[in-house]
N, C-alpha and C. Protein backbone atom coordinates (compact mmCIF):
# COMPACT_ATOMS: atom_id res chain seq x y z
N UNK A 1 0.85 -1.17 0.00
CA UNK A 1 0.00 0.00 0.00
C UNK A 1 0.89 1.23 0.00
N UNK A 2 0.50 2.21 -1.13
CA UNK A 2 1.22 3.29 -1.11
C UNK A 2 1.02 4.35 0.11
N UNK A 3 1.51 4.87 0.89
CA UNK A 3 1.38 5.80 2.16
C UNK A 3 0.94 7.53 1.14
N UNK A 4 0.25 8.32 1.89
CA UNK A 4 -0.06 9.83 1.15
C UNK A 4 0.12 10.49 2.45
N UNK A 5 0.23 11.61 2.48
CA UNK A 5 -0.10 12.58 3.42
C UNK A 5 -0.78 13.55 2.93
N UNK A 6 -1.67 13.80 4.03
CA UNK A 6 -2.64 14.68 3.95
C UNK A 6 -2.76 15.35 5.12
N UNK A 7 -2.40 16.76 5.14
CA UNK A 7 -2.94 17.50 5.51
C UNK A 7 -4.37 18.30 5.99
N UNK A 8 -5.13 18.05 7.26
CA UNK A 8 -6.35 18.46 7.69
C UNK A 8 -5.93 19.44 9.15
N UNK A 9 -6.99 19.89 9.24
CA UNK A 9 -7.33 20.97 10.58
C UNK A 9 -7.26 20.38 12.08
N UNK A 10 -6.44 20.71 13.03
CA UNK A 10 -6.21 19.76 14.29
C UNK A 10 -7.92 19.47 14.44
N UNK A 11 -8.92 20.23 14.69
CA UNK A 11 -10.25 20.10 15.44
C UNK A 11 -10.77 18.51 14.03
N UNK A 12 -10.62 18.83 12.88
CA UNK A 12 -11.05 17.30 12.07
C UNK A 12 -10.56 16.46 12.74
N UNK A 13 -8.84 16.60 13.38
CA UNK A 13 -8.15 14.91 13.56
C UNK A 13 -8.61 14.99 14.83
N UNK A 14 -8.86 15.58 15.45
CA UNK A 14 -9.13 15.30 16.89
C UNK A 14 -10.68 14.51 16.47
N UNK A 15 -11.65 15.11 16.02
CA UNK A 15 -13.20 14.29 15.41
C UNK A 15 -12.43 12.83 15.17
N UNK A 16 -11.62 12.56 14.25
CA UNK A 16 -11.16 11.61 13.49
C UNK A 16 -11.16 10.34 14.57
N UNK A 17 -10.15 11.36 15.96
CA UNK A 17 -9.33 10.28 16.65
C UNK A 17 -10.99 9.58 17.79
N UNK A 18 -11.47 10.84 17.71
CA UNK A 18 -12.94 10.39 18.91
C UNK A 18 -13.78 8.98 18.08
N UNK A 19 -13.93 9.63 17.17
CA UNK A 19 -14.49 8.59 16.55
C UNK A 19 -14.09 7.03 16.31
N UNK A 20 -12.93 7.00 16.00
CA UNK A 20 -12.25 6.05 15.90
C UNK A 20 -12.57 5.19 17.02
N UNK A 21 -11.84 5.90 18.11
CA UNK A 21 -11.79 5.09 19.41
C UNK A 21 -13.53 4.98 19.72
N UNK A 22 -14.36 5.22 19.40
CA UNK A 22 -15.63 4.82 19.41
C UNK A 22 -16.28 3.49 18.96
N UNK A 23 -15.28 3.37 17.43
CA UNK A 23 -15.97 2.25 16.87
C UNK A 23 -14.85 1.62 16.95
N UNK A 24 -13.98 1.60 17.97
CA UNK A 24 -12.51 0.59 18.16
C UNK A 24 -12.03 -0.05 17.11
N UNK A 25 -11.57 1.70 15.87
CA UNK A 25 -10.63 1.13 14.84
C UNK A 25 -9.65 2.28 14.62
N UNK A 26 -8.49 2.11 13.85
CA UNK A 26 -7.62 2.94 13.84
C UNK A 26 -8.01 4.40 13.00
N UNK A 27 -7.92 5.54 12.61
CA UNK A 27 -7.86 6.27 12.33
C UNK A 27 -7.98 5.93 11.11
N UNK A 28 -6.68 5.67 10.19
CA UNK A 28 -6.31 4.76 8.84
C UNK A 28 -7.60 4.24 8.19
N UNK A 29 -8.24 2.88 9.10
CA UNK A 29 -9.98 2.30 9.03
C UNK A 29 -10.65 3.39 8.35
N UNK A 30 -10.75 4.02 9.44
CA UNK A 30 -11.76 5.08 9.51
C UNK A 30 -11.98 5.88 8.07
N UNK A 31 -10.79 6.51 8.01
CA UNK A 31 -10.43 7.38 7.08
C UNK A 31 -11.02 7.03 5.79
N UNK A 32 -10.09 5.59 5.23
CA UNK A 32 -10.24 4.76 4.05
C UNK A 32 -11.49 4.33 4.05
N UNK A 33 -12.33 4.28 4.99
CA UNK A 33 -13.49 4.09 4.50
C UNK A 33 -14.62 5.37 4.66
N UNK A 34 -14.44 6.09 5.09
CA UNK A 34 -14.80 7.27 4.72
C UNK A 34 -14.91 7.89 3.19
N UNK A 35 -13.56 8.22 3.15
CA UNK A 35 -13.31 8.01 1.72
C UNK A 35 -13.92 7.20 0.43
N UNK A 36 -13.84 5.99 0.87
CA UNK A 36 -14.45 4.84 -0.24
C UNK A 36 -15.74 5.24 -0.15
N UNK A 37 -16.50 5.31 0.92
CA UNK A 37 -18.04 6.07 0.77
C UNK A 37 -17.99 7.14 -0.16
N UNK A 38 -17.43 8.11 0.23
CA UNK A 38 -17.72 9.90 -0.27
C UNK A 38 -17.29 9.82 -1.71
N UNK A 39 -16.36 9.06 -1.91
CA UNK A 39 -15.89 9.14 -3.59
C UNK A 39 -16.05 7.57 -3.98
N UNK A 40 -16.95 7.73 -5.27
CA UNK A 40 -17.66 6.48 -5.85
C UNK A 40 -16.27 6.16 -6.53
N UNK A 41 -16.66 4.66 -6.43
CA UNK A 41 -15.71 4.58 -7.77
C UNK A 41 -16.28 4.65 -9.33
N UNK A 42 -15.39 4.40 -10.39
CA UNK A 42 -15.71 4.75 -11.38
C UNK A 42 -16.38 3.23 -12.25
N UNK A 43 -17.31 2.99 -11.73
CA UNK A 43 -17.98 2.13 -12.16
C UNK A 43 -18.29 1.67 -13.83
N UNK A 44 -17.64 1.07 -14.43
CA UNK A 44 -18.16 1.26 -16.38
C UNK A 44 -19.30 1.09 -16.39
N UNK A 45 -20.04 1.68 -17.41
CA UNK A 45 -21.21 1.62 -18.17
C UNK A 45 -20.90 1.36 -19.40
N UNK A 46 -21.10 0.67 -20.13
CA UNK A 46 -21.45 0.52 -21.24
C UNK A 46 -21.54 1.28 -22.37
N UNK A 47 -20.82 1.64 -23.44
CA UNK A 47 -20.78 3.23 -24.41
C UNK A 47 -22.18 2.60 -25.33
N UNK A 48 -22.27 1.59 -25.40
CA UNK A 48 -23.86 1.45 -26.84
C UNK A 48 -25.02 1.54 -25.86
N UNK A 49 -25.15 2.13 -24.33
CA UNK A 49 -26.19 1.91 -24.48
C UNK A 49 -27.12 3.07 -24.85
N UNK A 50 -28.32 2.91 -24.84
CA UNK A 50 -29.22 4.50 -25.61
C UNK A 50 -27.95 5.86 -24.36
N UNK A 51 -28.18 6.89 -24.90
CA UNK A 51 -27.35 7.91 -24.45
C UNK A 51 -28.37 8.17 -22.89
N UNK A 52 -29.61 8.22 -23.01
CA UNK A 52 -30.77 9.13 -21.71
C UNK A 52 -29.88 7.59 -20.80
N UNK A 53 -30.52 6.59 -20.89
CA UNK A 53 -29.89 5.56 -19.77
C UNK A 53 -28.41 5.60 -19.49
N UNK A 54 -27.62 5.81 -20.41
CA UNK A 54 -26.01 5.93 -19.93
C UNK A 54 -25.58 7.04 -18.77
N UNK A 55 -26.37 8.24 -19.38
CA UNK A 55 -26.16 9.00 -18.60
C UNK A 55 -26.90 8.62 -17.15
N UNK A 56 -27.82 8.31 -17.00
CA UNK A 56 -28.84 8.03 -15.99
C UNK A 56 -27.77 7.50 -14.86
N UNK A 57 -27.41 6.07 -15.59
CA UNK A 57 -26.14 5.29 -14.79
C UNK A 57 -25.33 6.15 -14.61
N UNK A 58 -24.31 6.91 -15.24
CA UNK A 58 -23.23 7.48 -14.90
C UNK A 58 -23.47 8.59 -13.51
N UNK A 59 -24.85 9.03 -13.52
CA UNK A 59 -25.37 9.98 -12.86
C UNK A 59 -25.68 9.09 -11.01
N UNK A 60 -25.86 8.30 -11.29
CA UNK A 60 -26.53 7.26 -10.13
C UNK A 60 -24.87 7.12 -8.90
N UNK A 61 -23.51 7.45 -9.45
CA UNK A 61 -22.52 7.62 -8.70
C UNK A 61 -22.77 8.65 -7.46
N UNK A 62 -23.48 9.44 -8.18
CA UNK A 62 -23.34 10.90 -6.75
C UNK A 62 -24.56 10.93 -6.37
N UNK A 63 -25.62 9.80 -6.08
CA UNK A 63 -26.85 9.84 -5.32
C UNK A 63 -26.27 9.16 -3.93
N UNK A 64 -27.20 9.41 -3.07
CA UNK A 64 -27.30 9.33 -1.60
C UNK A 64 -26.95 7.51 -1.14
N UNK A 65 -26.99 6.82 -0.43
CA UNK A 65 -26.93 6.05 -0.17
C UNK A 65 -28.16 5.45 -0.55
N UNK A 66 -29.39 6.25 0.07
CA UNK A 66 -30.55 5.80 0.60
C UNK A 66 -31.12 5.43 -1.10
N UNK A 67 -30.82 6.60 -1.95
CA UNK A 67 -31.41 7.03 -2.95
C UNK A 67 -30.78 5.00 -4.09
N UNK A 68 -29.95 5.12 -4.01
CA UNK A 68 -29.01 3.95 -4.67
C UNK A 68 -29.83 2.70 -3.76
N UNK A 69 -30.19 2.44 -2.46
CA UNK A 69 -30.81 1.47 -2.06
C UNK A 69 -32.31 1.17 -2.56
N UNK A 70 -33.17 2.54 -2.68
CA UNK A 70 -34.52 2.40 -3.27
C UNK A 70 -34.50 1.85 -4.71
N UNK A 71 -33.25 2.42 -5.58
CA UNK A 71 -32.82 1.90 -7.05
C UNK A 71 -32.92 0.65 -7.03
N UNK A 72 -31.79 -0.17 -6.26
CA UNK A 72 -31.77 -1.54 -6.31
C UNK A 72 -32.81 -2.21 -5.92
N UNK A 73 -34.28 -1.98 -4.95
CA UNK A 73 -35.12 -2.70 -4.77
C UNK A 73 -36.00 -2.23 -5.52
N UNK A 74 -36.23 -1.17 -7.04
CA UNK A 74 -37.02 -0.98 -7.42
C UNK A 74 -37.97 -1.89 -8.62
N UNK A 75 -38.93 -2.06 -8.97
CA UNK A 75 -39.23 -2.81 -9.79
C UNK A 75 -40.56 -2.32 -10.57
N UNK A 76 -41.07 -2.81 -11.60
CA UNK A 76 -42.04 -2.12 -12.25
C UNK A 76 -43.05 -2.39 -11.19
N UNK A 77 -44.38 -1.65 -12.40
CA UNK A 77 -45.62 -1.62 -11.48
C UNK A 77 -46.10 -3.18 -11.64
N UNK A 78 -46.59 -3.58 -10.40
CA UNK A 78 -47.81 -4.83 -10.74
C UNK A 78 -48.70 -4.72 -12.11
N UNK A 79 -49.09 -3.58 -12.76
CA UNK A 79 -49.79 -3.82 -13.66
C UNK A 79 -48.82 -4.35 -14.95
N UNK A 80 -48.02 -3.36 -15.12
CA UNK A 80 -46.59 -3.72 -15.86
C UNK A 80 -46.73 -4.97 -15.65
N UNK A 81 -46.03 -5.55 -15.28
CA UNK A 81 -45.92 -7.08 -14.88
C UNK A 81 -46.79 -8.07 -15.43
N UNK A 82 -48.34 -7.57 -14.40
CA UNK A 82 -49.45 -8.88 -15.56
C UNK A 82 -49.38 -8.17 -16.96
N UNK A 83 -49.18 -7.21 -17.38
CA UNK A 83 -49.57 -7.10 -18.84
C UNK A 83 -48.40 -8.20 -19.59
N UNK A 84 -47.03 -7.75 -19.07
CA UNK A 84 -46.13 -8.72 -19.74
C UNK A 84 -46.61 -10.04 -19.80
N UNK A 85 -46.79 -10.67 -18.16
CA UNK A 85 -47.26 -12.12 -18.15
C UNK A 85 -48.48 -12.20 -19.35
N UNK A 86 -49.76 -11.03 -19.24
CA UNK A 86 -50.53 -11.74 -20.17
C UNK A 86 -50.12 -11.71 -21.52
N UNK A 87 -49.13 -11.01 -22.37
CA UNK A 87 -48.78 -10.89 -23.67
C UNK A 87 -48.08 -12.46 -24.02
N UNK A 88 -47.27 -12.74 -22.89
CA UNK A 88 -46.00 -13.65 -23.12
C UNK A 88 -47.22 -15.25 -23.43
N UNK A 89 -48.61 -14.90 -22.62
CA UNK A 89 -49.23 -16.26 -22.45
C UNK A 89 -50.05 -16.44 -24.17
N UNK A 90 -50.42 -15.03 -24.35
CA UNK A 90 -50.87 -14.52 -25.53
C UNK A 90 -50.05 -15.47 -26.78
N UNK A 91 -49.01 -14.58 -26.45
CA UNK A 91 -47.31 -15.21 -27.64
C UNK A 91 -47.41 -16.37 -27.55
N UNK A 92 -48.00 -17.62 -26.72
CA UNK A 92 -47.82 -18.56 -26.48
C UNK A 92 -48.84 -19.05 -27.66
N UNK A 93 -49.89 -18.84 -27.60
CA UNK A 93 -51.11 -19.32 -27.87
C UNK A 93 -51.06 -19.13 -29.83
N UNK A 94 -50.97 -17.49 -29.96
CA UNK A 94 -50.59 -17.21 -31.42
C UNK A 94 -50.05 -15.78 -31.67
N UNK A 95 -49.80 -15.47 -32.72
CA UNK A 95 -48.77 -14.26 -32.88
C UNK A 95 -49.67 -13.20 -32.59
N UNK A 96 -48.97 -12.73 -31.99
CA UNK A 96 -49.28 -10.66 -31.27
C UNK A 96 -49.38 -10.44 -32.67
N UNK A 97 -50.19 -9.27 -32.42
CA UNK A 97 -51.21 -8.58 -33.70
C UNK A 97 -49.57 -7.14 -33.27
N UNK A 98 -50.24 -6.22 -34.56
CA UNK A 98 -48.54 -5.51 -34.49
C UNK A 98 -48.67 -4.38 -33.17
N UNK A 99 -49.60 -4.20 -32.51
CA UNK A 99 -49.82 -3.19 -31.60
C UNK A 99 -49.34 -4.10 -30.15
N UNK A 100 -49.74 -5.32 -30.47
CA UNK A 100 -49.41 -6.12 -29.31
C UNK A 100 -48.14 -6.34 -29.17
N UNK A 101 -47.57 -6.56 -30.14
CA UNK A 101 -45.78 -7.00 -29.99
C UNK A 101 -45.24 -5.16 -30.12
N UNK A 102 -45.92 -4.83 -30.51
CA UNK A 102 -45.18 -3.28 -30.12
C UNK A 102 -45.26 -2.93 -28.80
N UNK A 103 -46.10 -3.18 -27.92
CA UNK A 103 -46.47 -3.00 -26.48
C UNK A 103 -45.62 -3.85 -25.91
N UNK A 104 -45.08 -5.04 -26.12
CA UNK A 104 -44.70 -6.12 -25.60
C UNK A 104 -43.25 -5.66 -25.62
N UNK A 105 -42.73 -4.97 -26.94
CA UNK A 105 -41.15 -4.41 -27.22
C UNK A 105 -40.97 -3.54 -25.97
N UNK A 106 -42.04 -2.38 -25.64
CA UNK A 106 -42.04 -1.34 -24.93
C UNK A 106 -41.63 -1.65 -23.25
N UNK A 107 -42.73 -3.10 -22.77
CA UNK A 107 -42.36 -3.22 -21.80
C UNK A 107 -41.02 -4.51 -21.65
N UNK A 108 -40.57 -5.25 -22.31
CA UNK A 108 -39.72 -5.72 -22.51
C UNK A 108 -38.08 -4.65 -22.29
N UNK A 109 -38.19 -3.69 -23.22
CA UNK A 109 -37.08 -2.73 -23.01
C UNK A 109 -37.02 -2.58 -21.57
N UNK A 110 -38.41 -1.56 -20.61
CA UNK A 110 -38.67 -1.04 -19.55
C UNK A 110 -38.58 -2.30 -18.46
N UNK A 111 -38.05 -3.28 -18.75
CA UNK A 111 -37.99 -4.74 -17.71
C UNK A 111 -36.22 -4.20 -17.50
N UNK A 112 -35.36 -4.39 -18.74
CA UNK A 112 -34.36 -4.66 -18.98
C UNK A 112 -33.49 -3.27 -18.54
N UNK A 113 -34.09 -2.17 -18.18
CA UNK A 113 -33.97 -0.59 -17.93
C UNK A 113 -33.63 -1.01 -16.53
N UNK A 114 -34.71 -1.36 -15.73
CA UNK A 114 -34.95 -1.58 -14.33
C UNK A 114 -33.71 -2.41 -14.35
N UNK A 115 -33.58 -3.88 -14.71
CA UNK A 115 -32.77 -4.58 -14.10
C UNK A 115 -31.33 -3.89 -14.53
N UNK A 116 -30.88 -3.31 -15.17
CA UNK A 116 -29.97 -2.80 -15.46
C UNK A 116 -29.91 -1.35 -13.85
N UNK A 117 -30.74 -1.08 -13.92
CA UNK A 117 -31.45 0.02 -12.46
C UNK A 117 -30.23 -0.27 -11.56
N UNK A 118 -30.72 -1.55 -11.52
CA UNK A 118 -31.20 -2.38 -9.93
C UNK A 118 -29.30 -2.91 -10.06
N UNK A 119 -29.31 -3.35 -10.60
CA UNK A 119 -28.02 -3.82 -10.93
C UNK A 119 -26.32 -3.05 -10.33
N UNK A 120 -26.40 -1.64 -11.58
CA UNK A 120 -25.13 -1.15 -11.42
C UNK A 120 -25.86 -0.06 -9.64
N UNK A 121 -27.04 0.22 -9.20
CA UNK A 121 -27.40 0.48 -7.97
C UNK A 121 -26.71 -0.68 -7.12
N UNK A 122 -26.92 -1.88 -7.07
CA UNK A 122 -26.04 -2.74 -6.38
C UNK A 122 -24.77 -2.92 -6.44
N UNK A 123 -23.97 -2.24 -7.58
CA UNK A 123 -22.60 -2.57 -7.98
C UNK A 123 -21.93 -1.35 -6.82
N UNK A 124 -22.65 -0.43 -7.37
CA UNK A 124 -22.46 1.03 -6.15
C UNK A 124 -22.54 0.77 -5.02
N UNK A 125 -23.70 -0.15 -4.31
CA UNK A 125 -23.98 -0.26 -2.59
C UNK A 125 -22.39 -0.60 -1.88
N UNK A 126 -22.69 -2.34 -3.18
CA UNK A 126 -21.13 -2.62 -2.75
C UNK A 126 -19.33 -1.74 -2.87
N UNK A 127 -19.40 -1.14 -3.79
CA UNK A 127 -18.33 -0.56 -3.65
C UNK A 127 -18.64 0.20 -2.46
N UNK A 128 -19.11 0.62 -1.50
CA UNK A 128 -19.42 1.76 -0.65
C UNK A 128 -19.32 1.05 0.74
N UNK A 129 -18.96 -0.20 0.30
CA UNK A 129 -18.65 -1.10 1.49
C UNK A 129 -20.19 -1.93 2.22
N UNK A 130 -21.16 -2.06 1.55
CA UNK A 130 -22.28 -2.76 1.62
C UNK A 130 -22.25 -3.82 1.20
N UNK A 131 -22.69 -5.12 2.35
CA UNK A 131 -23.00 -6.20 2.47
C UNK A 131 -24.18 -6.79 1.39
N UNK A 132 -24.35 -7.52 0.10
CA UNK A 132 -24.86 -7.25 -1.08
C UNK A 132 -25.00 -9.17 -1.15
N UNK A 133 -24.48 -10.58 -0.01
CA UNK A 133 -24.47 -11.57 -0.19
C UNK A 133 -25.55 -12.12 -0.21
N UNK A 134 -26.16 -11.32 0.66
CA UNK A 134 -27.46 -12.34 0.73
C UNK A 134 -28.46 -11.24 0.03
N UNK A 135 -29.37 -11.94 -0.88
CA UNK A 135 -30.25 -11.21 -2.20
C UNK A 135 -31.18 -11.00 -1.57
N UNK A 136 -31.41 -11.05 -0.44
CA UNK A 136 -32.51 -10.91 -0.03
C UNK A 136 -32.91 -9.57 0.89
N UNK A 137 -31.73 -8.75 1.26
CA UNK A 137 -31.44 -7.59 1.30
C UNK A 137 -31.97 -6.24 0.13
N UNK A 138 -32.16 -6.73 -0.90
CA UNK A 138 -32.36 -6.34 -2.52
C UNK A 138 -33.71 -6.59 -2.13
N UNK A 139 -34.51 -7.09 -1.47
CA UNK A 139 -36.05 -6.67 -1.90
C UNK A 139 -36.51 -5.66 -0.69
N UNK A 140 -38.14 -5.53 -1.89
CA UNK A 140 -38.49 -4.56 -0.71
C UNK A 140 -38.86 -4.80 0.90
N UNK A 141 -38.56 -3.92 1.59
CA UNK A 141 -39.10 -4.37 3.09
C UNK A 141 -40.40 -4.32 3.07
């Protein structure tokens, strides 16, 4: 590990040192993960995807904690949902008329939006030092 110095205000290191000895870890701990919170890392996105969603993702680095947790448990509406289920049972039976498979494209994309959402939102929790093993954390409460 490369060593830096940094320069801060005695009244910060004194905060630094209280704290520390609070959650009985070194300063160093503290710091580095401080840090790893406040500055995201640089997570890739993808350059093909549509430009409004790339940016969306690239943008999702400097939201809140809380804001990146609601992301990852978000999911379409229940209605969303049965409409897909009923198209897909539809598709089953005989071919979508062209309004139907156009509806079906629409929410198909808007499935693949979300999980993409939900996704690099979880890629973020974890870099931020969030516990992400058990999936079951990822739904809603």
């Amino acid at each position: 590990m490369t060593l830096y110095t940094v320069n801060i205000p005695k009244k910060l290191y004194s905060r630094l040192q209280q704290q520390a000895a609070a959650e009985r870890r070194s300063i160093d701990e503290l710091v580095q993960q401080t840090l790893s919170r406040q500055i995201p890392p640089a997570v890739p996105v993808e350059d093909d995807l549509p430009p409004a969603l790339r940016a969306e993702l690239l943008a999702m680095e400097q939201l809140s904690d809380a804001a990146l947790w609601s992301l990852a448990r978000s999911t379409m509406s229940p209605e969303q949902l049965t409409q897909m289920d009923d198209l897909r049972a539809i598709a089953n039976e005989r071919d979508l008329t062209p309004d139907e498979d156009a509806q079906q494209q629409i929410l198909l994309r808007e499935y693949d939006e979300t999980v993409l959402r939900r996704a690099h939102a979880a890629i973020l929790l974890a870099s931020r030092g969030y516990d992400l093993s058990d999936p079951s954390v990822l739904e809603r409460p």
